[in-house]
C-alpha atoms as a PDB file:
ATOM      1  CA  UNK A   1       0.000   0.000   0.000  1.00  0.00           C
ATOM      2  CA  UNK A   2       1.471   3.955  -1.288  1.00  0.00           C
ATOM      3  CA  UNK A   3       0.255   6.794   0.329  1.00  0.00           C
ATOM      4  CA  UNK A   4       0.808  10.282  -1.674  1.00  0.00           C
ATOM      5  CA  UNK A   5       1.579  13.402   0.496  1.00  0.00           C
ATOM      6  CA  UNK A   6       2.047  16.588  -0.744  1.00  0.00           C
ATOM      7  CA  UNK A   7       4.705  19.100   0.304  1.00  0.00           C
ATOM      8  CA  UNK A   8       2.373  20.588   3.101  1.00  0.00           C
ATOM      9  CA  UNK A   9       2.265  16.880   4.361  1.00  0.00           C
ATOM     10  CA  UNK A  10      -1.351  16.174   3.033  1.00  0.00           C
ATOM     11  CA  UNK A  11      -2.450  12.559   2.472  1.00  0.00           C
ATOM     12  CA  UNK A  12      -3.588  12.987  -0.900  1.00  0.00           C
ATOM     13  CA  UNK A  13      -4.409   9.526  -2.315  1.00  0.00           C
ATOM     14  CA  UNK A  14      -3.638   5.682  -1.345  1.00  0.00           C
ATOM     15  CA  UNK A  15      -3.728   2.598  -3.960  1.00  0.00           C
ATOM     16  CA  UNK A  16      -1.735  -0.742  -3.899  1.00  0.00           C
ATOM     17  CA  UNK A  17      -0.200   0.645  -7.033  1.00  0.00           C
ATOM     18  CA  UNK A  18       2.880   2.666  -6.973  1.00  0.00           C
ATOM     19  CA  UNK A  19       2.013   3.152 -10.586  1.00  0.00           C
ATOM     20  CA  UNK A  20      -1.548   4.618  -9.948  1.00  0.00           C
ATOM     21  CA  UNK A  21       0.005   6.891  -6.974  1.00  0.00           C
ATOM     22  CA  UNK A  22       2.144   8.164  -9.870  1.00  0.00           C
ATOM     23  CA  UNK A  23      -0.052   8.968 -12.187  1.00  0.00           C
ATOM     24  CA  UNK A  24      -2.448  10.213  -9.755  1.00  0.00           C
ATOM     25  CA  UNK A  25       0.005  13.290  -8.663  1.00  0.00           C
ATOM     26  CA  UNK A  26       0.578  13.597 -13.009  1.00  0.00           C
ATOM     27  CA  UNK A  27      -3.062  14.327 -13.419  1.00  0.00           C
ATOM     28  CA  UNK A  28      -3.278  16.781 -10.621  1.00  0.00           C
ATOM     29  CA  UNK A  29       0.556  18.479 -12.112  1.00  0.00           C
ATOM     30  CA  UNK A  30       2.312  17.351  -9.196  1.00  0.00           C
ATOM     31  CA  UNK A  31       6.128  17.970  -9.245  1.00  0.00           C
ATOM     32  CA  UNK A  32       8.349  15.167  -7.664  1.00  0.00           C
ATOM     33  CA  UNK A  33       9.694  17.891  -5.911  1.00  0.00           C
ATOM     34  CA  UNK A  34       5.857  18.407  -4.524  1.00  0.00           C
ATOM     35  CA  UNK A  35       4.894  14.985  -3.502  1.00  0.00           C
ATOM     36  CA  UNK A  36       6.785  12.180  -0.843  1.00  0.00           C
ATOM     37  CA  UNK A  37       5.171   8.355  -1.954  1.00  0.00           C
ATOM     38  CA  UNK A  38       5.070   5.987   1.411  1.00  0.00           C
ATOM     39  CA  UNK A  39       5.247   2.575   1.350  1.00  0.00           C
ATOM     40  CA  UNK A  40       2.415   2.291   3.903  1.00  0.00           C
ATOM     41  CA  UNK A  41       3.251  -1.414   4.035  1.00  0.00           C
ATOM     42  CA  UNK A  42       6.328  -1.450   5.659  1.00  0.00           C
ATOM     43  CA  UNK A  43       4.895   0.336   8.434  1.00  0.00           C
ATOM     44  CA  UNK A  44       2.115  -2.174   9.819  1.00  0.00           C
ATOM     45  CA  UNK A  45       2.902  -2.273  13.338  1.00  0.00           C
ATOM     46  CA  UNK A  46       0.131  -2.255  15.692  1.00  0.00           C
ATOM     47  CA  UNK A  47      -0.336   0.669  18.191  1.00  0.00           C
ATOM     48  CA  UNK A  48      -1.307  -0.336  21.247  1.00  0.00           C
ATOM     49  CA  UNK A  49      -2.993   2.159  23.417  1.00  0.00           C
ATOM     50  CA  UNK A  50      -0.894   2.474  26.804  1.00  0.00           C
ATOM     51  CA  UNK A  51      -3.236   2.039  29.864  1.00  0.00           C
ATOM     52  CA  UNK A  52      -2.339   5.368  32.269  1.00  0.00           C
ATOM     53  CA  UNK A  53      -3.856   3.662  35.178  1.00  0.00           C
ATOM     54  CA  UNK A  54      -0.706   1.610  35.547  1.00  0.00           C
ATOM     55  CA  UNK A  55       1.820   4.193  34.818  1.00  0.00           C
ATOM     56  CA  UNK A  56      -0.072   7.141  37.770  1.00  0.00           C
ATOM     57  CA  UNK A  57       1.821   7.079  41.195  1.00  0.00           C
ATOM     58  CA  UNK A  58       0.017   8.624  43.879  1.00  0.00           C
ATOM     59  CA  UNK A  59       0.895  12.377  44.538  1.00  0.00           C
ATOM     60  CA  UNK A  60      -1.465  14.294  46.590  1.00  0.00           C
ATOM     61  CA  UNK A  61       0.481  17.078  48.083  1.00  0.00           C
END
């Protein structure tokens, strides 16, 4: 999976196809020099939300 930014960091389209995340910033005149292209697949890690309970000491001054 691609994600397209553009240079103010904007998610501007996601395909499987590097090809198709190409030709989607051609259509729209997008410079190489205005666009990043992210393989979103490399970066499939879950997030796991951290439960604050556990991580609160008691402080009551």
């Amino acid at each position: 999976m691609y994600g397209l930014y553009d240079k103010e960091g904007m998610l501007r389209f996601v395909d499987a196809d590097k090809d198709a995340c190409i030709a989607y910033a051609e259509l729209f005149e997008l410079g190489s020099t205005n666009y990043c292209l992210i393989d979103l697949a490399s970066d499939t890690k879950k997030v796991t939300a951290a439960n604050l309970g556990q991580n609160l000491g008691g402080n009551n001054n």
